[in-house]
Protein backbone atom coordinates (compact mmCIF):
# COMPACT_ATOMS: atom_id res chain seq x y z
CA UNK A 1 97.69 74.01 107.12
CA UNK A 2 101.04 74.97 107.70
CA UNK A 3 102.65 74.61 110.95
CA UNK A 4 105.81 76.19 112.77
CA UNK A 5 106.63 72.58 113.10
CA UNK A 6 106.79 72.36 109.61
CA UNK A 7 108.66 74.97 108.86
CA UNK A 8 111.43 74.16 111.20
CA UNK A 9 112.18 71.14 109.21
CA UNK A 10 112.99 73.25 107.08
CA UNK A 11 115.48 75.61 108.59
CA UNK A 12 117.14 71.61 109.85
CA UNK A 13 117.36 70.73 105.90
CA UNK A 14 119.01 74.17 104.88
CA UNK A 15 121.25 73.88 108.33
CA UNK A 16 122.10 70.26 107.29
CA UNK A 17 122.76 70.78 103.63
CA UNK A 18 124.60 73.96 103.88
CA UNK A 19 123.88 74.87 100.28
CA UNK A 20 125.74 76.84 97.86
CA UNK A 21 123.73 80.11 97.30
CA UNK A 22 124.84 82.51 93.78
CA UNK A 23 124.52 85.74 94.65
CA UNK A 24 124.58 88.04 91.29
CA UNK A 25 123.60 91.32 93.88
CA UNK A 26 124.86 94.77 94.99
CA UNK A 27 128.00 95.80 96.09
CA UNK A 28 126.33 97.74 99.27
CA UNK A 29 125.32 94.74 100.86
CA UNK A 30 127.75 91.45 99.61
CA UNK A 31 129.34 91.40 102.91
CA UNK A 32 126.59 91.55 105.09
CA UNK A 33 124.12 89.05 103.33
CA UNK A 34 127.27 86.79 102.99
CA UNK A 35 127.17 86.90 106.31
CA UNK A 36 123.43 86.65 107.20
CA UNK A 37 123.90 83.41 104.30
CA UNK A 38 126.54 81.59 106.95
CA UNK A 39 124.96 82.61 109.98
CA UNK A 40 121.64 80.97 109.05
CA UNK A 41 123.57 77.59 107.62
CA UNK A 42 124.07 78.45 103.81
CA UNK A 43 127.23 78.84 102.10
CA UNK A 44 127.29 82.03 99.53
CA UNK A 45 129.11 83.03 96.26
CA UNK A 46 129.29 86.91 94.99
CA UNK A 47 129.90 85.73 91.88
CA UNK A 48 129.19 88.63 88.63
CA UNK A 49 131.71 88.13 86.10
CA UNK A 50 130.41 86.78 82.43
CA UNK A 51 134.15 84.30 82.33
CA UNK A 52 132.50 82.43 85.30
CA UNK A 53 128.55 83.47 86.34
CA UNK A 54 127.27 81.00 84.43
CA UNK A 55 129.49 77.89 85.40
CA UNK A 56 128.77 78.96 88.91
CA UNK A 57 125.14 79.21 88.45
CA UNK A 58 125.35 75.98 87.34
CA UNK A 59 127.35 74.48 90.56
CA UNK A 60 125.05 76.23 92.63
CA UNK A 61 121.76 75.00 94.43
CA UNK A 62 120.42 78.36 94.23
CA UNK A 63 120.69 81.80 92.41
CA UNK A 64 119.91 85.33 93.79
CA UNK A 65 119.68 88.29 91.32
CA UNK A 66 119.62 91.73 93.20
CA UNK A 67 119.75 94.90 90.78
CA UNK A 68 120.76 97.13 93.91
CA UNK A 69 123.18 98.62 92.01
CA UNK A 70 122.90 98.17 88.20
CA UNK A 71 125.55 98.80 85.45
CA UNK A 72 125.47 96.54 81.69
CA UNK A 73 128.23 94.29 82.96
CA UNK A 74 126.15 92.88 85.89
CA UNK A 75 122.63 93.07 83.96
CA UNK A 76 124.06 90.87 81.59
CA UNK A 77 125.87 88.85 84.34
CA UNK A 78 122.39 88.51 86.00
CA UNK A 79 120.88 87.23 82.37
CA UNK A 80 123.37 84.87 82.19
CA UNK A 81 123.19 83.41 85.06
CA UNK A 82 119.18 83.15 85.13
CA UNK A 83 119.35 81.22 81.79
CA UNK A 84 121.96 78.59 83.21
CA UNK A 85 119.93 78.48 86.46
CA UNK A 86 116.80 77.82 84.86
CA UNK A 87 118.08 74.86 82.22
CA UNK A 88 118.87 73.23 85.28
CA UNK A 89 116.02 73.85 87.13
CA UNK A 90 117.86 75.97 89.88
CA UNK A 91 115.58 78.10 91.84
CA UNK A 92 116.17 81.52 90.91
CA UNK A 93 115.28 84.41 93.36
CA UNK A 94 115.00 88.05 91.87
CA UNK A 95 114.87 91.04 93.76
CA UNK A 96 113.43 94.05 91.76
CA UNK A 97 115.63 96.90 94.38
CA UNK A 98 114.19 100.19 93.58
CA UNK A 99 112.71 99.21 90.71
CA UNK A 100 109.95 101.90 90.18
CA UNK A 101 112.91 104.66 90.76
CA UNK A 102 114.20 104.95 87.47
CA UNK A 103 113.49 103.98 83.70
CA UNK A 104 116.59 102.26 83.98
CA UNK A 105 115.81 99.47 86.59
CA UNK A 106 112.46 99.21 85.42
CA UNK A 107 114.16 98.37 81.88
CA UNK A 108 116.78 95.62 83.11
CA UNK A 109 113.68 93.77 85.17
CA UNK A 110 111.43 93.72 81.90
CA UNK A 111 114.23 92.28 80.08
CA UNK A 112 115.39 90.15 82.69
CA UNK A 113 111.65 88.25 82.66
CA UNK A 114 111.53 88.24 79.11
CA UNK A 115 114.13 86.04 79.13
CA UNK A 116 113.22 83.85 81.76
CA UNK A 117 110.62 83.98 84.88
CA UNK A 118 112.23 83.50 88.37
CA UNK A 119 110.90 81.42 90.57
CA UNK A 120 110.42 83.74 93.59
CA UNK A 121 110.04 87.66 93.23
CA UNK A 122 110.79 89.56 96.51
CA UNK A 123 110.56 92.94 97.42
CA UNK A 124 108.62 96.18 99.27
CA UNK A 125 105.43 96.89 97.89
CA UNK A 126 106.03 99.53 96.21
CA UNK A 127 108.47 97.36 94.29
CA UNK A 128 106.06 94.62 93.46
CA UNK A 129 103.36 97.48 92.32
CA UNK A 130 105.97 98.60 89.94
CA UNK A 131 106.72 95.48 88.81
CA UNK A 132 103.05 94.61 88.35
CA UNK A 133 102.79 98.07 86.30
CA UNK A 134 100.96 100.07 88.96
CA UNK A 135 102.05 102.83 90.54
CA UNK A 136 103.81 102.96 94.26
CA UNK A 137 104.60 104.96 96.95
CA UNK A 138 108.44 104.88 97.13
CA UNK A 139 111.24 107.01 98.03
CA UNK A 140 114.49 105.81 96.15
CA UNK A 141 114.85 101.97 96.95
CA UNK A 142 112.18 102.23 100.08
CA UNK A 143 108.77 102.04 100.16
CA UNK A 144 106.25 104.36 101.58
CA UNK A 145 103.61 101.59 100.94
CA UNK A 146 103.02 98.54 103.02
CA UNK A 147 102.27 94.54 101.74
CA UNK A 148 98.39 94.50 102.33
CA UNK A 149 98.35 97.57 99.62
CA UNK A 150 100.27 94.96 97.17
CA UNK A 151 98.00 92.58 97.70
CA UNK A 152 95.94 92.57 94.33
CA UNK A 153 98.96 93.50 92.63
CA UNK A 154 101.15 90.38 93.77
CA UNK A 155 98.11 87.89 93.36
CA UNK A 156 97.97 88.93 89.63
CA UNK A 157 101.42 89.21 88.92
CA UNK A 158 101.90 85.36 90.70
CA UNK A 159 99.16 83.86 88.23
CA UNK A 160 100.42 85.57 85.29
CA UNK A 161 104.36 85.03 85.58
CA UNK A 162 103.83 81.95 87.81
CA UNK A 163 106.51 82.77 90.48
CA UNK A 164 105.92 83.44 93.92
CA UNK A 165 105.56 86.62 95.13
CA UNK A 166 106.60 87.78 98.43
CA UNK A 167 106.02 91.59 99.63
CA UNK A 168 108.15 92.31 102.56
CA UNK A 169 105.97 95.18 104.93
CA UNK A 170 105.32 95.45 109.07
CA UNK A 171 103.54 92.16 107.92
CA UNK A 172 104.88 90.39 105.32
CA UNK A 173 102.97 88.35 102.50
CA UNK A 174 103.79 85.45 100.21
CA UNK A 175 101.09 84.36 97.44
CA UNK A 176 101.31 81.84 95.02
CA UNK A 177 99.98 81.12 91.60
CA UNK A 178 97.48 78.27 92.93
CA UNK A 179 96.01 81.07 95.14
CA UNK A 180 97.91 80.05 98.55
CA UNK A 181 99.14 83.35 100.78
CA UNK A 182 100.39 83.62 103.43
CA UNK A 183 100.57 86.66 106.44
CA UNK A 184 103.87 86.61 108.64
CA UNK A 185 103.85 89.57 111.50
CA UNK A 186 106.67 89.17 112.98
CA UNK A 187 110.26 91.32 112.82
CA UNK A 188 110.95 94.75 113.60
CA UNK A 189 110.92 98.44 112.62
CA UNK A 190 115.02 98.11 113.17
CA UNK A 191 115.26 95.76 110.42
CA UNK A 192 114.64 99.16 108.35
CA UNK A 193 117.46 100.81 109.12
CA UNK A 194 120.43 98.58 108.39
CA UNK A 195 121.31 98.23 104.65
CA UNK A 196 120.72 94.76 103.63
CA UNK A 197 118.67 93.21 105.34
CA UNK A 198 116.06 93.55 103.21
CA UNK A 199 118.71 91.83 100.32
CA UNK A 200 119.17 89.74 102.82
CA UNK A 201 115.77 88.52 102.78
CA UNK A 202 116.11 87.43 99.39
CA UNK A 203 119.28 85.86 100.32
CA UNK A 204 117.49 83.77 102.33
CA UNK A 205 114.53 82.78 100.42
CA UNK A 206 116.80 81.41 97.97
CA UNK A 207 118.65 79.08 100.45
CA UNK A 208 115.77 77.88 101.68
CA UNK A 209 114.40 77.22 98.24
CA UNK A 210 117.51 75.19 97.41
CA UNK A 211 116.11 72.43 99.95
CA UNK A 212 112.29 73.02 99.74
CA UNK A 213 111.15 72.12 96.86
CA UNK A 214 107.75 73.95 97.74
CA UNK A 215 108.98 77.77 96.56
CA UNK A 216 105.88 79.31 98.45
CA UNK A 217 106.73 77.22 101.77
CA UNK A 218 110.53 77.91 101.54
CA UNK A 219 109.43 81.87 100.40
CA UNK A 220 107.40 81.43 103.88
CA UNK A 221 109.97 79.56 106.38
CA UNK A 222 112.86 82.53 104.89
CA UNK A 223 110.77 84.90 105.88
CA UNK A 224 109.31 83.42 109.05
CA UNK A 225 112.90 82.20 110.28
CA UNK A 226 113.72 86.12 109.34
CA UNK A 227 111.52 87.83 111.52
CA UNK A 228 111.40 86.04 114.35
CA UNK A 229 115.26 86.79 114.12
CA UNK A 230 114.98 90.45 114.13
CA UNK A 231 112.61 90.99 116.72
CA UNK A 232 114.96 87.95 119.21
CA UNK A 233 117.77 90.71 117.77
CA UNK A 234 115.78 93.88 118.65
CA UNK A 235 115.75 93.01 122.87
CA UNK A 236 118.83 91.88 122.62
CA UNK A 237 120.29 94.96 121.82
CA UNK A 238 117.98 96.77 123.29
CA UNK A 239 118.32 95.46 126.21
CA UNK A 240 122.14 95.92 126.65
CA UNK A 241 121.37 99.43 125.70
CA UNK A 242 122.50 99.27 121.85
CA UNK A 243 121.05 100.52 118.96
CA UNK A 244 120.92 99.50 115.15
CA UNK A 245 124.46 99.00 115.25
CA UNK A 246 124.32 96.60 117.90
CA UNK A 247 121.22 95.46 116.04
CA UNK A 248 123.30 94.24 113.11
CA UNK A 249 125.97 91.79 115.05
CA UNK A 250 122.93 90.61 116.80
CA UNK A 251 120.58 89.42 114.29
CA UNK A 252 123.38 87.25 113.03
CA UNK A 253 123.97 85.73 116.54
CA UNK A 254 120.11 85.18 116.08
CA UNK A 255 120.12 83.77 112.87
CA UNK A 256 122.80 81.41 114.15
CA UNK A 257 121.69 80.55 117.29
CA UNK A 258 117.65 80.41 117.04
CA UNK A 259 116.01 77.23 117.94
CA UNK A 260 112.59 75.58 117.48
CA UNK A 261 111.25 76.05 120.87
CA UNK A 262 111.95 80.20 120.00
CA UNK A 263 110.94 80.11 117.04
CA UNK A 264 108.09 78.03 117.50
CA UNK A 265 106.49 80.38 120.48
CA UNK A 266 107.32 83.41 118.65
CA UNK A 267 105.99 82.62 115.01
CA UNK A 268 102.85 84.59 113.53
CA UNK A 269 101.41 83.06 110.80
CA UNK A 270 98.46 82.88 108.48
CA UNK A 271 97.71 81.15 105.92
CA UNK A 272 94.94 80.82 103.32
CA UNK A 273 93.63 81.02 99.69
């Protein structure tokens, strides 16, 4: 059984380590997941060009792949760097943005797993159905579908690539090849409406994969120590009368700041096979 307890020793590692996390991602949200990567206790690289990606993968303790915003230099970058990554055992986080929008994405995700599997997919639901080859509800890079319709999807696509799957929703899930999931309902409907946090999520899982060897327990701490973020960010602005713009500054304050007595209290988790 997995505790809060546990999980917190796992947000001390990644604060303790401060590891170096690749980010191969979009140009909408470098800043802002840079950010989100310091403010939790990581230290990030936005690092896409083919004279360096790979030596960098290499240095770093974990790799994030985010085809936000695609063009042939980066999807090769992206290759590149998930081949070094993965000859040195690196985890490698990919998150499949928009995926099911265009012929396009769907292309550079095929050929980006034919070359190698990550070790953690992330994404909305309607992303992992595409990725899965089903059809989902989306609307450009958002879905219209939430995790527990995913659910099949993400179980099969987790035994059959083995990489963890995590399908960000109102409740989040994280499955496993071995059959573990896990249910996290925490977060808000704000974290919706500011670009990147979602990447951000990714961001995450991949820092706390670079101390946790476990990738479905660090997939689950990222996302716990996520949520119960937002929703500490969510009074806090809404309480001084802000709205998503104050919501921003403040869910790094609460990525910074959150302790284990919060976060413990405040954590929603289940788990099971």
């Amino acid at each position: 059984m997995l505790r809060a307890d546990d999980l917190w020793d796992d947000v001390r590692a990644l604060r303790a380590a401060c590891p170096l996390v690749h980010n191969v991602t979009n140009f909408v949200v470098m800043n802002f997941n840079a950010n989100m990567l310091l403010a939790a206790g990581a230290s990030p690289v936005m690092v896409h060009a083919h004279a360096e990606v790979e030596d960098m993968a290499r240095l770093a303790a974990a790799v994030v792949l985010n085809i936000g915003t695609l063009q042939p230099d980066w999807v090769d970058a992206m290759r590149r760097a998930l081949l070094a990554a993965r000859a040195r055992g690196t985890p490698v986080v990919l998150d499949p943005v928009g995926v099911g929008a265009t012929a396009y994405r769907r292309d550079a995700v095929r050929m980006l797993r034919a070359a190698a599997e990550p070790d953690v997919l992330r994404g909305n639901a309607a992303e992992i159905l595409a990725v899965a080859g089903e059809d989902g509800a989306a609307r450009g890079v958002d879905s219209l579908a939430q995790a527990d319709a995913a659910l099949d999807a993400a179980r099969g696509l987790s035994r059959a690539s083995g990489a963890v799957v995590c399908v960000s929703g109102a409740r989040d899930l994280v499955v496993d090849a071995h059959g573990r999931q896990a249910w996290l309902a925490n977060g808000h409907v704000w974290m919706t409406r500011v670009t990147g946090v979602g990447c951000g999520a990714s961001a995450l899982v991949a820092a706390f994969a670079a101390v946790q060897p476990d990738r479905w327990r660090a997939t689950v701490a990222a996302m716990a120590y996520l949520g119960v973020a937002g929703e500490m960010a969510a009074e806090r602005a809404q309480g001084a009368g802000g709205g998503v713009g104050s919501f921003q500054i403040a869910l790094l304050d609460a990525l910074h700041l959150l302790d284990s007595d919060a976060f413990g209290s405040r954590l929603r988790l289940e788990t099971g096979a």
